[in-house]
Structure formats: C-alpha cells, structure tokens
Protein backbone atom coordinates (compact mmCIF):
# COMPACT_ATOMS: atom_id res chain seq x y z
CA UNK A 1 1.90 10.10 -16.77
CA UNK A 2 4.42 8.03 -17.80
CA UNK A 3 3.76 3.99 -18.61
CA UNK A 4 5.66 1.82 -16.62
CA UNK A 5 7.73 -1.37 -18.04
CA UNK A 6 5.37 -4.18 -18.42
CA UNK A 7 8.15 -5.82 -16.04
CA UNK A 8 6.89 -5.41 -12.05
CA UNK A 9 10.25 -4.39 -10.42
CA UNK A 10 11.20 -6.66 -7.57
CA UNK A 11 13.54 -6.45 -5.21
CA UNK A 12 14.83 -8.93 -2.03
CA UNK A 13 16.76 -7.39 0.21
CA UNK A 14 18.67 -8.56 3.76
CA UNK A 15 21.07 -6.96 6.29
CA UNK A 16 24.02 -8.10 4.72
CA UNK A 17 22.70 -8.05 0.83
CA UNK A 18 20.64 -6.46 -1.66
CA UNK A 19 20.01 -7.62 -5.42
CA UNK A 20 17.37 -6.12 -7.96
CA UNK A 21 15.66 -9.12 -9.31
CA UNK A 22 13.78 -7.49 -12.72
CA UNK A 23 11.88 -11.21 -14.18
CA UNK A 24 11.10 -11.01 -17.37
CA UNK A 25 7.74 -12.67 -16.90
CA UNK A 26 5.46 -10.81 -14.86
CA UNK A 27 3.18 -13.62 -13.75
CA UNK A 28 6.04 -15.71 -11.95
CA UNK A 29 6.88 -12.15 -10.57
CA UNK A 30 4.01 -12.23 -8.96
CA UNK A 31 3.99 -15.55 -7.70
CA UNK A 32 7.44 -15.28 -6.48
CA UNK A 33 6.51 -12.36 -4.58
CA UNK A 34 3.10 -13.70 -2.94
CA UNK A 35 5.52 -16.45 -2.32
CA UNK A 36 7.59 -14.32 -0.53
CA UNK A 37 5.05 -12.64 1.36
CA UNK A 38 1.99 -15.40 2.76
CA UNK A 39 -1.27 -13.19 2.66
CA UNK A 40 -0.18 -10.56 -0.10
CA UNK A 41 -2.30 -10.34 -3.26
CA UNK A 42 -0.84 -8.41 -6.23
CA UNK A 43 -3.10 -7.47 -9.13
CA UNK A 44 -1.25 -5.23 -11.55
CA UNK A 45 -4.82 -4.42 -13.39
CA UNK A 46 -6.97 -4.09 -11.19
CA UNK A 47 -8.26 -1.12 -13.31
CA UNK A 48 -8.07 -0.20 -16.93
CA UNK A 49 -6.37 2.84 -17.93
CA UNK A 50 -9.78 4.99 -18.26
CA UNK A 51 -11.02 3.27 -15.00
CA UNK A 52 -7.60 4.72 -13.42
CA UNK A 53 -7.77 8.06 -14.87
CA UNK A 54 -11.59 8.46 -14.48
CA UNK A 55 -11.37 7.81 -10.60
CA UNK A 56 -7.97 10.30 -10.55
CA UNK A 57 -10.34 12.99 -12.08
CA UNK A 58 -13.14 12.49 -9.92
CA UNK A 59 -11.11 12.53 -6.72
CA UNK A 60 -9.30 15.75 -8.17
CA UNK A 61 -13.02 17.72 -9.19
CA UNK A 62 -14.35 17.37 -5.38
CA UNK A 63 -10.73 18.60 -4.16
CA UNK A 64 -11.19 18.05 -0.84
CA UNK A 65 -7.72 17.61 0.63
CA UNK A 66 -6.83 17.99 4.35
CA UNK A 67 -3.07 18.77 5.14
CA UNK A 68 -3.35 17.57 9.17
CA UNK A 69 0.12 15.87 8.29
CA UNK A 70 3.04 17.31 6.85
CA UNK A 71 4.21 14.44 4.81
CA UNK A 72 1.10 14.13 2.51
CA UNK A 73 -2.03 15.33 1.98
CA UNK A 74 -4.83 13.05 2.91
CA UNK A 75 -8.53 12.12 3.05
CA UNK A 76 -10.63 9.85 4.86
CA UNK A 77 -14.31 8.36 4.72
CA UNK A 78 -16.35 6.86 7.02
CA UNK A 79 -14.30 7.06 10.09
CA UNK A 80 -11.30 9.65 10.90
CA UNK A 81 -7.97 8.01 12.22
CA UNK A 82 -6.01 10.55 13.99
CA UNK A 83 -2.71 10.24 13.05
CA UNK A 84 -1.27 13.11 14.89
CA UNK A 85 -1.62 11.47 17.93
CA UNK A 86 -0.98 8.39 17.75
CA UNK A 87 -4.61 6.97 16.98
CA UNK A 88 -7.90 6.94 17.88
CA UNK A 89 -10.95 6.89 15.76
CA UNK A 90 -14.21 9.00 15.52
CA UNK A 91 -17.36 8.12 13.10
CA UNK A 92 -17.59 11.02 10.66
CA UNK A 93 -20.90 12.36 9.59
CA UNK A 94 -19.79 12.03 5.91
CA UNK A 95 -20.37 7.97 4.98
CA UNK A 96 -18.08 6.84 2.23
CA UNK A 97 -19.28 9.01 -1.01
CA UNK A 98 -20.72 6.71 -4.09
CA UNK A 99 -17.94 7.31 -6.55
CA UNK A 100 -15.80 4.79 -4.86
CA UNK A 101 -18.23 2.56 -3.71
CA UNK A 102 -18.21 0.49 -7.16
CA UNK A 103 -14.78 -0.09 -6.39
CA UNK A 104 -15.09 -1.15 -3.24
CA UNK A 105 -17.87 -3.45 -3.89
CA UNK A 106 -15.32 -5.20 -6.58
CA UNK A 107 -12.58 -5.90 -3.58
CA UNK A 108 -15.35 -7.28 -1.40
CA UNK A 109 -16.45 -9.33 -4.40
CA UNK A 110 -12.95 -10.73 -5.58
CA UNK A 111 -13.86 -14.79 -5.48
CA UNK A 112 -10.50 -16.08 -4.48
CA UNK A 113 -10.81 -16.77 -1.22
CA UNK A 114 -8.06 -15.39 -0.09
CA UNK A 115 -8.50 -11.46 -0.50
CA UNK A 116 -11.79 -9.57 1.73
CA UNK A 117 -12.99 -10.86 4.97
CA UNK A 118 -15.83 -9.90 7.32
CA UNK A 119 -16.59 -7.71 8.29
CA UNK A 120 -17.10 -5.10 5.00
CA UNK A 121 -14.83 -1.91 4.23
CA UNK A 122 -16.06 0.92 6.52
CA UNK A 123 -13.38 3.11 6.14
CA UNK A 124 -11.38 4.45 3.18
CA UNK A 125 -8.24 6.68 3.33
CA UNK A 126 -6.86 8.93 0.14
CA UNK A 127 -3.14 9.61 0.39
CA UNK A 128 -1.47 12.03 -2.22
CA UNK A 129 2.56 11.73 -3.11
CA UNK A 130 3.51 14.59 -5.22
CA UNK A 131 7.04 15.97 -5.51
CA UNK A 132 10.50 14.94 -4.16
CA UNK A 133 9.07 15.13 -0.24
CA UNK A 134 6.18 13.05 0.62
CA UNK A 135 6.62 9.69 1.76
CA UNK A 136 4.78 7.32 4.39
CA UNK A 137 7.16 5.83 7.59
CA UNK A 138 7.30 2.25 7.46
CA UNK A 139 4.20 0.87 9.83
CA UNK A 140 1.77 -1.77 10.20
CA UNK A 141 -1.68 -0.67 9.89
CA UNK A 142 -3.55 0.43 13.37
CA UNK A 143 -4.87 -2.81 15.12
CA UNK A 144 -8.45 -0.62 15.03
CA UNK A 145 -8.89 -2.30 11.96
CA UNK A 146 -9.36 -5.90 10.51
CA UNK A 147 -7.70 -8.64 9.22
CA UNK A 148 -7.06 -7.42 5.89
CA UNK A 149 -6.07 -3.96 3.87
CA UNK A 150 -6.74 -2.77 0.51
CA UNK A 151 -4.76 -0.75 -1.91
CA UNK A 152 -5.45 0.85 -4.95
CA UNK A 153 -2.78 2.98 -6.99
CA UNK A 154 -3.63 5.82 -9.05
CA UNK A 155 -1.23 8.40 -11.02
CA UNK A 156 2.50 7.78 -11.24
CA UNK A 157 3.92 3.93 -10.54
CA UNK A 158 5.37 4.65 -7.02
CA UNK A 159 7.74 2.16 -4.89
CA UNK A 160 6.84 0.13 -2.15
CA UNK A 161 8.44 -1.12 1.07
CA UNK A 162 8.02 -4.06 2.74
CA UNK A 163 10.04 -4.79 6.30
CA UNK A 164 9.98 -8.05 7.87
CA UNK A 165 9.33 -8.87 11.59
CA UNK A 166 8.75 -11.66 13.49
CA UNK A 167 7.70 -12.01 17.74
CA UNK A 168 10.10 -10.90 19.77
CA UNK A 169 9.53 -14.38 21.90
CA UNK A 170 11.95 -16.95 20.12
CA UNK A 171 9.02 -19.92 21.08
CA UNK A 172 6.76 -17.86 20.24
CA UNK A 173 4.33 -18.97 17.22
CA UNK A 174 1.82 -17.26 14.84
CA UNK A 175 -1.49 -18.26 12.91
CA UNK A 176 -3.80 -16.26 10.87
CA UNK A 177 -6.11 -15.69 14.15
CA UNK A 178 -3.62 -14.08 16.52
CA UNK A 179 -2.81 -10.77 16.50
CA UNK A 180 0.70 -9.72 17.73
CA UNK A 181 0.67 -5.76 19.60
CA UNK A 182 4.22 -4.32 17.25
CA UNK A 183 6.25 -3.94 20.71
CA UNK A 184 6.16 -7.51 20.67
CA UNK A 185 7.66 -8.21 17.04
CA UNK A 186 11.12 -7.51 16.31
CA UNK A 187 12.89 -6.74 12.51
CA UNK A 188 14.80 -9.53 10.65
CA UNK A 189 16.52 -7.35 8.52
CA UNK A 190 14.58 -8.64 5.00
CA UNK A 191 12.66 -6.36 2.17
CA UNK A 192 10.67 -6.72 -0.39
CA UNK A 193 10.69 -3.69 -3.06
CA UNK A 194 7.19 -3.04 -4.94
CA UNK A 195 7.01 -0.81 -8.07
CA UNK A 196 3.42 -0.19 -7.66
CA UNK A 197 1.65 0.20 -11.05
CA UNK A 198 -1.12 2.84 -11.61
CA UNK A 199 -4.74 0.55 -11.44
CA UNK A 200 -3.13 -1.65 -9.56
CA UNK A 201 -4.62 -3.15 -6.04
CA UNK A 202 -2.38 -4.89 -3.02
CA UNK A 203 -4.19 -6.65 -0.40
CA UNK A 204 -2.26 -7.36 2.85
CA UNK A 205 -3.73 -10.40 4.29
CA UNK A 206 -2.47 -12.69 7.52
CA UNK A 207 1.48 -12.20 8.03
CA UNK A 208 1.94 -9.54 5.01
CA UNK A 209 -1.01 -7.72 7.78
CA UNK A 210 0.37 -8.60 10.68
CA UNK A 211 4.17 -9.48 10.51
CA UNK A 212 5.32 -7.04 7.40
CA UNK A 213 5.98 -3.15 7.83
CA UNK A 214 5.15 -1.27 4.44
CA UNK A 215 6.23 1.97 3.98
CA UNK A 216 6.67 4.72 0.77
CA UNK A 217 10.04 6.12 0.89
CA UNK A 218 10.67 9.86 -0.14
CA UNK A 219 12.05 9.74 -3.80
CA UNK A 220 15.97 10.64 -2.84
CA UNK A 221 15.66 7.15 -1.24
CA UNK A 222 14.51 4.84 -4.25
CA UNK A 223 18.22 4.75 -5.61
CA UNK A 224 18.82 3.00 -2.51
CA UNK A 225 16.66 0.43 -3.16
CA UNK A 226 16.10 0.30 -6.97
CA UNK A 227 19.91 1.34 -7.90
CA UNK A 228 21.18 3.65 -10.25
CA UNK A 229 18.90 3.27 -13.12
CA UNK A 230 16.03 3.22 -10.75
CA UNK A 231 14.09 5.77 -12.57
CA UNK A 232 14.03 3.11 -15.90
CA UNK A 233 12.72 0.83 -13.47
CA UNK A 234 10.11 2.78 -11.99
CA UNK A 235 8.85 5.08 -14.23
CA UNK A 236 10.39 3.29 -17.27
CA UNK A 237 12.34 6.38 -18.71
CA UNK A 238 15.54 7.97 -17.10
CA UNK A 239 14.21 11.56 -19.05
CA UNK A 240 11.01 11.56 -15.65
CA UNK A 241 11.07 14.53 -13.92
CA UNK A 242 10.76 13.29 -10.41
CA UNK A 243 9.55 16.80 -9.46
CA UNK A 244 6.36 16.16 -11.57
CA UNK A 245 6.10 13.14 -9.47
CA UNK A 246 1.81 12.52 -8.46
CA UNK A 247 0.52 9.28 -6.82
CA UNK A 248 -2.93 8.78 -4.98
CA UNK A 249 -3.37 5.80 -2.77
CA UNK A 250 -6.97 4.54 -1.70
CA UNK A 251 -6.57 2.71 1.13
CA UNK A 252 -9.53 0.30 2.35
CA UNK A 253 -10.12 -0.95 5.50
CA UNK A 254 -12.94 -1.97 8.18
CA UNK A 255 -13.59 -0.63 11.56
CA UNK A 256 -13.41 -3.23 14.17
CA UNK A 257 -13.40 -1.67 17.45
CA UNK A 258 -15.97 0.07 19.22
CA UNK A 259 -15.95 3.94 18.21
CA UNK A 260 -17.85 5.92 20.61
C-alpha cells in the first residue's frame, strides 16, 4: 500500500466548471471543506498505521465476504439491508462481532458535539473496492437509518463523491430535524472530490446526511475528476498499478425504524 501525499486532494466542481484545488496546508483543507459541506467531519487519522492495518488483517482472517451485489463485495452486522431490492431491513442473528466494537465505541465517544447522536450504532456495513470495476452509485443513505453516518477507510486512499441537492419546492426550507424523502430534492450541479486516506473516518451529519449524494466512482472515472495526474494525487505515485487497487469501507450506522 502506497502512502498518500500528506496533501488531502480537494476538488469543487459545478455544471459549467471544474478546478482541482490541492492546499498546501491540510488543516485549512479541512476546514474549507467542512465549510463547504455543513454536517461533514473529516479526520484524516482517525487510526494509526498499525491500528489501520491490524483491523485490515482481522477483517481479511474471518473472510467472510458475501457477493449479493455485483459491484462489490460486502458485509453487514447487526441488521441486513437488502440492497437488491431496493431496501428493507431484517435483524440478523449475528450482533456486531467485538473486533470492531472498540472502534465503534471511539465514534460514539468523539466529544465534539457535532459527530454521533442517539440513538447508538446498531448496524455496520464492510464494503470492498478492489480492481478497475467496483464502485458505489451516488446515493443518500436509506432513511431506515439515523441522523448521522460513519466512515472508516482502510487499504488504498480511494476518491470520494459528493453531489449536491436541494428541495425540489423553491420556498421550501430545511433544518437539522426535517427529513426530505430524495424524490423531493433536486441536483444543483456542485461536487466536492474526497481523496479518502487509509485510517481515516467521515461523518455525514445534517445536510452532508440529508442534502449531499456520495458516491465511489469506478477508477476509469477519477481522471475525470482528479485530472491527468490523478494517480499523483491519489495514490501519490504515477508508477500505482490501479489493478492492485484494495479499499475496505466500514460503514456505521443506527437502526431507526421498526424491523419486524
């Protein structure tokens, strides 16, 4: 695995215009993103290098992948979203396994103010990336779960996606309460580009929840975004061979519907 620049990559992007903003100091990055973006945390270091590659190796000696969808291979604790038909949730008999619960208990912990709500995780999703192929479609997490979601990055830095929308209803307002159904927001046309570094943790809170798409775009599509030298920028070396390409996502979020 490759170390990424100590720059975070940032791009802002609109219908008409796209620039590749690379700051050379990564704490106004940062700010200038969660500026961008109300309710998205970035911590780049989350977890050390060992913490990283310890958690990578312990996900990798259980090997318990499921391929139910063809874009990546996944895993999921504590409840089972069916994604291959458009939602729905069922408890599984397996609760969330105590490997990742120290991590967990650290994202519920983070004294901020501004990161975990109530109610507390319940239900943890593993996505693998690997090779040229796999990729997420932009979305806004299922409406199933609550007011804020949790990721960790493990393996190779990978690129991120955000897409703007806003309500559909021109008078319409929002607040950090309301919750707006996505066939009633509409796009605006503006992205924010992520390199996601290995260790690190995003936390989509309030409008980065409920008003941003995120998606991970297949690798033939970060040129697009990150320009020519966009392997320098991601991966920090133009010799990466995007074929050896491996990132795990542990996504965190709570159950806050009745599941039957």
């Amino acid at each position: 695995m490759l170390k990424m620049q100590s720059s975070m990559q940032l791009q802002n992007s609109s219908t008409t215009t796209t620039t590749v903003m690379g700051l050379e100091n990564i704490e106004s990055e940062i700010k200038s993103l969660e500026e961008s973006i109300e309710g998205l945390r970035y911590f780049p270091d989350f977890l050390s290098e060992k913490q990283s590659l310890d958690l990578l190796n312990e996900i990798d000696e259980r090997n318990e992948w499921e391929s139910e969808i063809n874009s990546r291979r996944t895993l999921q604790y504590g409840y089972h979203f069916n994604y291959l038909h458009g939602g729905g949730l069922r408890k599984l008999q397996e609760e969330i396994p105590n490997y990742l619960k120290p991590v967990m208990e650290r994202i519920e912990q983070l004294e901020d103010g501004s990161c975990w709500h109530y109610p507390q995780i319940s239900q943890i999703i593993l996505n693998e990336y690997k090779g040229l192929e796999t990729y997420i479609s932009k979305h806004i997490d299922s409406l199933d779960f609550g007011p804020t979601v949790a990721i960790i990055s493990l393996g190779d830095p990978c690129l991120i996606v955000l897409h703007e929308r806003t309500p559909k209803d021109p008078n319409a307002t929002w607040n950090a309460n309301e919750i707006i159904p996505i066939q009633n927001l509409q796009a605006t046309g503006k992205k924010m580009c992520l390199v996601l570094k290995p260790g690190s943790l995003l936390v989509l809170n309030g409008k980065a929840r409920y008003l941003w798409q995120h998606e991970i775009p297949k690798q033939c599509l970060w040129k697009k975004y990150l320009g020519e030298s966009w392997k320098t920028l991601a991966f920090g070396s133009e010799d990466f061979d995007e074929n050896k390409f491996r990132r795990v996502s542990l996504t965190m979020r709570s159950v806050v519907v009745q599941v039957p």
